[in-house]
C-alpha atoms as a PDB file:
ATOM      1  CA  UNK A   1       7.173   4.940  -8.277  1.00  0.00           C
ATOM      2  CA  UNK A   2       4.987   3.045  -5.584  1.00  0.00           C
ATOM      3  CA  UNK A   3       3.966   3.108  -2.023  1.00  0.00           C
ATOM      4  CA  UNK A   4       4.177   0.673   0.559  1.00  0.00           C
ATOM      5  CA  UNK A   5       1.835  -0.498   3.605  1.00  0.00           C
ATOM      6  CA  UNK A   6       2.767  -2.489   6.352  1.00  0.00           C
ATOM      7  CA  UNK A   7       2.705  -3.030  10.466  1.00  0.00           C
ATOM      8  CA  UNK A   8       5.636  -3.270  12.419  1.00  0.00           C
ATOM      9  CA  UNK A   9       6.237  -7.050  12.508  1.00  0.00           C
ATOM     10  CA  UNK A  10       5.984  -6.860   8.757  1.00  0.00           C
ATOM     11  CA  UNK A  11       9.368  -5.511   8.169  1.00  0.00           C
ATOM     12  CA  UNK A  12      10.772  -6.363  11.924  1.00  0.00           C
ATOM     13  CA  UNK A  13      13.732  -8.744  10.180  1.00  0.00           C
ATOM     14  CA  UNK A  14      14.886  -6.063   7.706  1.00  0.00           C
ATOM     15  CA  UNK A  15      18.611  -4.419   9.155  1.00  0.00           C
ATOM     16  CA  UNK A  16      19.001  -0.826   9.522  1.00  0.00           C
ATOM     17  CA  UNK A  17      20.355   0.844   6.317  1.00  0.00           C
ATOM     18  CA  UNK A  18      19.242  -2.870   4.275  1.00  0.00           C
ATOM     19  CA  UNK A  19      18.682  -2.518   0.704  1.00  0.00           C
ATOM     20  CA  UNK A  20      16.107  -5.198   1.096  1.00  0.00           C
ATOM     21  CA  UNK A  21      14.164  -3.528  -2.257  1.00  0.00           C
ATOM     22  CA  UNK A  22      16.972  -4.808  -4.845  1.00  0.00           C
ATOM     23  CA  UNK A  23      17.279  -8.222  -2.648  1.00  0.00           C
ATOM     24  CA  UNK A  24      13.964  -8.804  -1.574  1.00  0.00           C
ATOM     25  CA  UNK A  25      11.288  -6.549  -2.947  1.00  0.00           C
ATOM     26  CA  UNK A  26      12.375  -5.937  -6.972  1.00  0.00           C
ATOM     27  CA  UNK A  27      10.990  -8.764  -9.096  1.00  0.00           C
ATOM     28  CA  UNK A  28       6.872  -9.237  -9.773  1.00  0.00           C
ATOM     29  CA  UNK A  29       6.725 -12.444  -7.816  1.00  0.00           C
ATOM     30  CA  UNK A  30       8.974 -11.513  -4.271  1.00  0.00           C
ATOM     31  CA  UNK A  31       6.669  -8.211  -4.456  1.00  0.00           C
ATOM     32  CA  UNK A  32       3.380 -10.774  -5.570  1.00  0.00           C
ATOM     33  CA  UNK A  33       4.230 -12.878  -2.767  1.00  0.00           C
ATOM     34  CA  UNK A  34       4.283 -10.004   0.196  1.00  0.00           C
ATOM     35  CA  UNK A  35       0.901  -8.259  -1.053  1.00  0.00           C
ATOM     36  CA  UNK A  36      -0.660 -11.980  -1.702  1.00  0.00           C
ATOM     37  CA  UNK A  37       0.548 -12.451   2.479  1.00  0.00           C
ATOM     38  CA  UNK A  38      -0.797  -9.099   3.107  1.00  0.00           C
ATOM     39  CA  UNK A  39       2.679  -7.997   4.860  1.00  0.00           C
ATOM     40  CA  UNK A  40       4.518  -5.415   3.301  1.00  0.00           C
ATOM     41  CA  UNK A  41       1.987  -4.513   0.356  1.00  0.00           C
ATOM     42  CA  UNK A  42       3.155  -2.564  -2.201  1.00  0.00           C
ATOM     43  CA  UNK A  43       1.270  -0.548  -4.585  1.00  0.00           C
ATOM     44  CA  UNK A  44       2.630   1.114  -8.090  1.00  0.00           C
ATOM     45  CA  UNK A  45       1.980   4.708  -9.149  1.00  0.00           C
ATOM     46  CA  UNK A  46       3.567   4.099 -12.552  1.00  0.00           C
ATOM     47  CA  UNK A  47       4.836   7.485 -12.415  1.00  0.00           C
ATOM     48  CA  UNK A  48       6.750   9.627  -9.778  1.00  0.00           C
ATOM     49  CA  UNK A  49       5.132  12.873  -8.323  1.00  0.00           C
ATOM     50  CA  UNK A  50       3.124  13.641  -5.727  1.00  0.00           C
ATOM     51  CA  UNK A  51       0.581  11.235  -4.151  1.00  0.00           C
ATOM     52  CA  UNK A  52      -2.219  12.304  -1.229  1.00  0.00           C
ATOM     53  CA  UNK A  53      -3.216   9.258   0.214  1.00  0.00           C
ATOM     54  CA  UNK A  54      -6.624  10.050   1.697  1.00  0.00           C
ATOM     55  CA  UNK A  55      -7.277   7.243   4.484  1.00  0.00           C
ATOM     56  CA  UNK A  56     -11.176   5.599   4.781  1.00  0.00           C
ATOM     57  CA  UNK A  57     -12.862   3.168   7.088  1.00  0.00           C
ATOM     58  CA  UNK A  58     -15.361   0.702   5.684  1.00  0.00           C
ATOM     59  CA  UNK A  59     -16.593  -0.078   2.338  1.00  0.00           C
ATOM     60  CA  UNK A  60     -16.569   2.883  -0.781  1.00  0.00           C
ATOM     61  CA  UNK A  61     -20.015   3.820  -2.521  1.00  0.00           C
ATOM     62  CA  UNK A  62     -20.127   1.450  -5.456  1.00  0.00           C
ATOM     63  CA  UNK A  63     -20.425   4.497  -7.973  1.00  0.00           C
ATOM     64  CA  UNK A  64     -17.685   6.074  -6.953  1.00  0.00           C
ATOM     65  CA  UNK A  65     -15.552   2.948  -7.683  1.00  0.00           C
ATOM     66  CA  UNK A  66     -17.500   2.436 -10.904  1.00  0.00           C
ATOM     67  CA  UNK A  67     -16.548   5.616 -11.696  1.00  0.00           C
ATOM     68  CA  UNK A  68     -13.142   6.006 -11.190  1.00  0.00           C
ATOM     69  CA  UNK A  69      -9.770   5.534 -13.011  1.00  0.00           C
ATOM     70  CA  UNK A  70      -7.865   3.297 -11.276  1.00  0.00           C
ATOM     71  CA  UNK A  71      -9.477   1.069  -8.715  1.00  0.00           C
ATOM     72  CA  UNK A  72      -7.486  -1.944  -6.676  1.00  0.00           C
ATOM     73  CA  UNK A  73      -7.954  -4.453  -3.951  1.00  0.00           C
ATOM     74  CA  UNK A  74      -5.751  -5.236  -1.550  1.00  0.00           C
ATOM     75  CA  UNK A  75      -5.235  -7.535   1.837  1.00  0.00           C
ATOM     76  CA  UNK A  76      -2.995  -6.546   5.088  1.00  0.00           C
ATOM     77  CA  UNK A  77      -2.395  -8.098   8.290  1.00  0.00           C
ATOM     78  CA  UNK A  78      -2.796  -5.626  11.308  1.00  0.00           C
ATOM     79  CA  UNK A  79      -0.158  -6.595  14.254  1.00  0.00           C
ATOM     80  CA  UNK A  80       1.179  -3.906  16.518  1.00  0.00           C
ATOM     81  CA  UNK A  81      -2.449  -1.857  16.049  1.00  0.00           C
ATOM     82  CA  UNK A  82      -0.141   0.322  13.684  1.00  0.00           C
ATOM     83  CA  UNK A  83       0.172   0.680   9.768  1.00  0.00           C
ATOM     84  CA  UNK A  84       2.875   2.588   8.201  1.00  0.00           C
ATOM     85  CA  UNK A  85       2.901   4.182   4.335  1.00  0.00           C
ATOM     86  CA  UNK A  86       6.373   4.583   3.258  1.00  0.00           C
ATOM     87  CA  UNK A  87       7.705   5.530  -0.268  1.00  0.00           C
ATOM     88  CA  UNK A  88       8.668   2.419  -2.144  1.00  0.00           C
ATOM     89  CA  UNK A  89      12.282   3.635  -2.236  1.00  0.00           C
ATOM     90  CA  UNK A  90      12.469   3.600   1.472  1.00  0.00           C
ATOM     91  CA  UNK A  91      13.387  -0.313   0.522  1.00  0.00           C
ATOM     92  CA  UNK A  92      16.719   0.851  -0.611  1.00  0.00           C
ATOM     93  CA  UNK A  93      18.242   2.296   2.365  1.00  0.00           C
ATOM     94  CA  UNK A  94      16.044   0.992   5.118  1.00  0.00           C
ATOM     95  CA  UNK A  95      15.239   2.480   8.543  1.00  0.00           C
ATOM     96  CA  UNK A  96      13.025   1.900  11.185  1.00  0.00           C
ATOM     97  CA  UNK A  97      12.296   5.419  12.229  1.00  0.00           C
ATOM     98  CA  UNK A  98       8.996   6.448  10.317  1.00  0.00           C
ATOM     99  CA  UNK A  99       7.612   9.819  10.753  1.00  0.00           C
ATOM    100  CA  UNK A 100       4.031   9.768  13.275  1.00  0.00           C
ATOM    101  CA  UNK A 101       2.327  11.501   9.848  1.00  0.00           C
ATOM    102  CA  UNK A 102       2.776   8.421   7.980  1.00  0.00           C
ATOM    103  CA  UNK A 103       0.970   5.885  10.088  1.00  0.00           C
ATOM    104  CA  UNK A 104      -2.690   4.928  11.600  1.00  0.00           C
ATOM    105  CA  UNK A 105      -4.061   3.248  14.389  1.00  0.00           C
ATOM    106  CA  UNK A 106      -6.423   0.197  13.401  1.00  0.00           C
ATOM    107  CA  UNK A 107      -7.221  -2.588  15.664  1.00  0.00           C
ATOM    108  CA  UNK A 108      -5.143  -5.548  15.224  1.00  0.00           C
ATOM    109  CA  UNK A 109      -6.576  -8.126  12.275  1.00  0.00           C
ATOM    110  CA  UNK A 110      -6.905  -8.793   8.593  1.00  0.00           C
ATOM    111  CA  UNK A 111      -8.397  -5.634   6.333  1.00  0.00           C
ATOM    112  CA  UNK A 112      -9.153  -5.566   2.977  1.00  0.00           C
ATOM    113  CA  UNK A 113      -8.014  -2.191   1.476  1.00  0.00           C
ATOM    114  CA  UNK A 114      -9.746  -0.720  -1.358  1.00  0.00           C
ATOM    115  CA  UNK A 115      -7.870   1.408  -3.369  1.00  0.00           C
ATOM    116  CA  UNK A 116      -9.133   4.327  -6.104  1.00  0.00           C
ATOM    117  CA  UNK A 117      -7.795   6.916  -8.138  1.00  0.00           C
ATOM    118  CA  UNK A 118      -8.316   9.022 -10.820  1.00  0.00           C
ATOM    119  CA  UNK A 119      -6.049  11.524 -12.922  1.00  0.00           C
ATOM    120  CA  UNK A 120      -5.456  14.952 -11.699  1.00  0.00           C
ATOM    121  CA  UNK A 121      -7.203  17.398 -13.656  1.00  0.00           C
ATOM    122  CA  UNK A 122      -3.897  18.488 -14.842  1.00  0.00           C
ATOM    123  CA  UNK A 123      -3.408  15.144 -16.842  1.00  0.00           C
ATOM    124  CA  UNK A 124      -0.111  14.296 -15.836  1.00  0.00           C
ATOM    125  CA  UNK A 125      -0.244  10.925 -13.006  1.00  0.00           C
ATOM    126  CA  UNK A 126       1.683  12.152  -9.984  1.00  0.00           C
ATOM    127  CA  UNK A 127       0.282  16.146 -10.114  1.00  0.00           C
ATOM    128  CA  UNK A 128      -1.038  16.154  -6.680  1.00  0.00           C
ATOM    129  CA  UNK A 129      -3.129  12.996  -7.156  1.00  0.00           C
ATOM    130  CA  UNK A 130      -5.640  12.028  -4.404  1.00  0.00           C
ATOM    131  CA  UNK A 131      -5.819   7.731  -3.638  1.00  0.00           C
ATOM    132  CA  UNK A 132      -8.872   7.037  -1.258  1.00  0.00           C
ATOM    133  CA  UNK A 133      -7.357   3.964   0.251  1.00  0.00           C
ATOM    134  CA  UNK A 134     -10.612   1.821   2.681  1.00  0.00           C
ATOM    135  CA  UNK A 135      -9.707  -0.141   5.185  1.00  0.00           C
ATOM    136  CA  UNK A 136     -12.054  -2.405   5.734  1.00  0.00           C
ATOM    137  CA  UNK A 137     -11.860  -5.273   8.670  1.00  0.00           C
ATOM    138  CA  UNK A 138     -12.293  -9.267   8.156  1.00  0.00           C
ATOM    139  CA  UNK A 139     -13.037 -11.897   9.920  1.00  0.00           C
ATOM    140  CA  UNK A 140      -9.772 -13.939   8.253  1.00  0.00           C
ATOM    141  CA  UNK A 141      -7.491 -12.453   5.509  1.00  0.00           C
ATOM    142  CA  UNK A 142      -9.136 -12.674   2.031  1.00  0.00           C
ATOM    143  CA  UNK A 143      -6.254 -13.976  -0.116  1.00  0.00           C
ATOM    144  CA  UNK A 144      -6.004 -11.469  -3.314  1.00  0.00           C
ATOM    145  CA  UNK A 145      -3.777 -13.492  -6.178  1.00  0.00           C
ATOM    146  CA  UNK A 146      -1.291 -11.141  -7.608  1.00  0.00           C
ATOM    147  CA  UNK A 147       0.800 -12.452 -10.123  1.00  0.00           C
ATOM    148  CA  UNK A 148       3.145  -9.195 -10.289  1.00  0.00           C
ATOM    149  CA  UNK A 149       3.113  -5.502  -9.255  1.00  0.00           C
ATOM    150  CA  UNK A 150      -0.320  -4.183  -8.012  1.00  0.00           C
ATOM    151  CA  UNK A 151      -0.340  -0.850  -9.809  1.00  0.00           C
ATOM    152  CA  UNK A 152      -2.543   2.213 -10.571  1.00  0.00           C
ATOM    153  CA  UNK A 153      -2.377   2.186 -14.374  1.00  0.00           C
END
């Protein structure tokens, strides 16, 4: 139901097998207040499926974001020159181990992300859907108010 983005010192407190998600991570202001810090930033689906996240540099045309379903902004803090995408879930039953396919390399600093989407062709949220996902570098984090759940619906 939702992906999350983070570096390593991010989530560097959370235990081995922690369910930090129903502790720390479950209500619309613990998860406002990570993605407003940009540390663990977590982004809704609103359905389950299967999600292609489809990594960018820079800034998306204007018409494609004008044209799209679902578009979001975001804010993370780079540390460790690393950032890992991990299912939401992943909260429940944490681990540290994180497989090489689900990370990227960006200079350490503050990036605003933005985030698009539109429905599969199918119809159905979750069949295969692409989200283009820019990271964009800053001089100082841009603070993005959430007051709940960023989400693609």
């Amino acid at each position: 139901m939702g992906i999350i983005m983070f570096s390593p010192h991010a989530v560097s407190f959370i235990q081995e097998n922690e369910n930090y998600l129903t502790t720390k991570y479950l209500t619309a202001k613990q998860v406002s207040e990570h993605v407003n810090s940009g540390t663990i930033v977590g982004l809704g689906t609103g359905s389950p499926g299967t999600y292609i996240l489809k990594i960018r540099s820079g800034y998306p045309n204007e018409a494609m974001l004008d044209s799209s379903d679902y578009v979001l902004r975001l804010g993370i803090y780079v540390d460790g020159e690393e950032v890992y995408f991990r299912d939401l879930y992943d909260l429940m039953d944490w681990t540290n181990k994180c497989p090489n396919d689900q990370s990227i390399q960006l200079e350490n600093g503050n990036y605003r992300i933005t985030v698009y989407s539109d429905l599969p062709y199918s119809g159905i949220r979750g069949d295969g859907q692409e989200i283009y996902l820019y990271f964009e570098k800053l001089d100082v984090f841009t603070a993005i108010k959430y007051n709940g759940v960023p989400t693609l619906e």
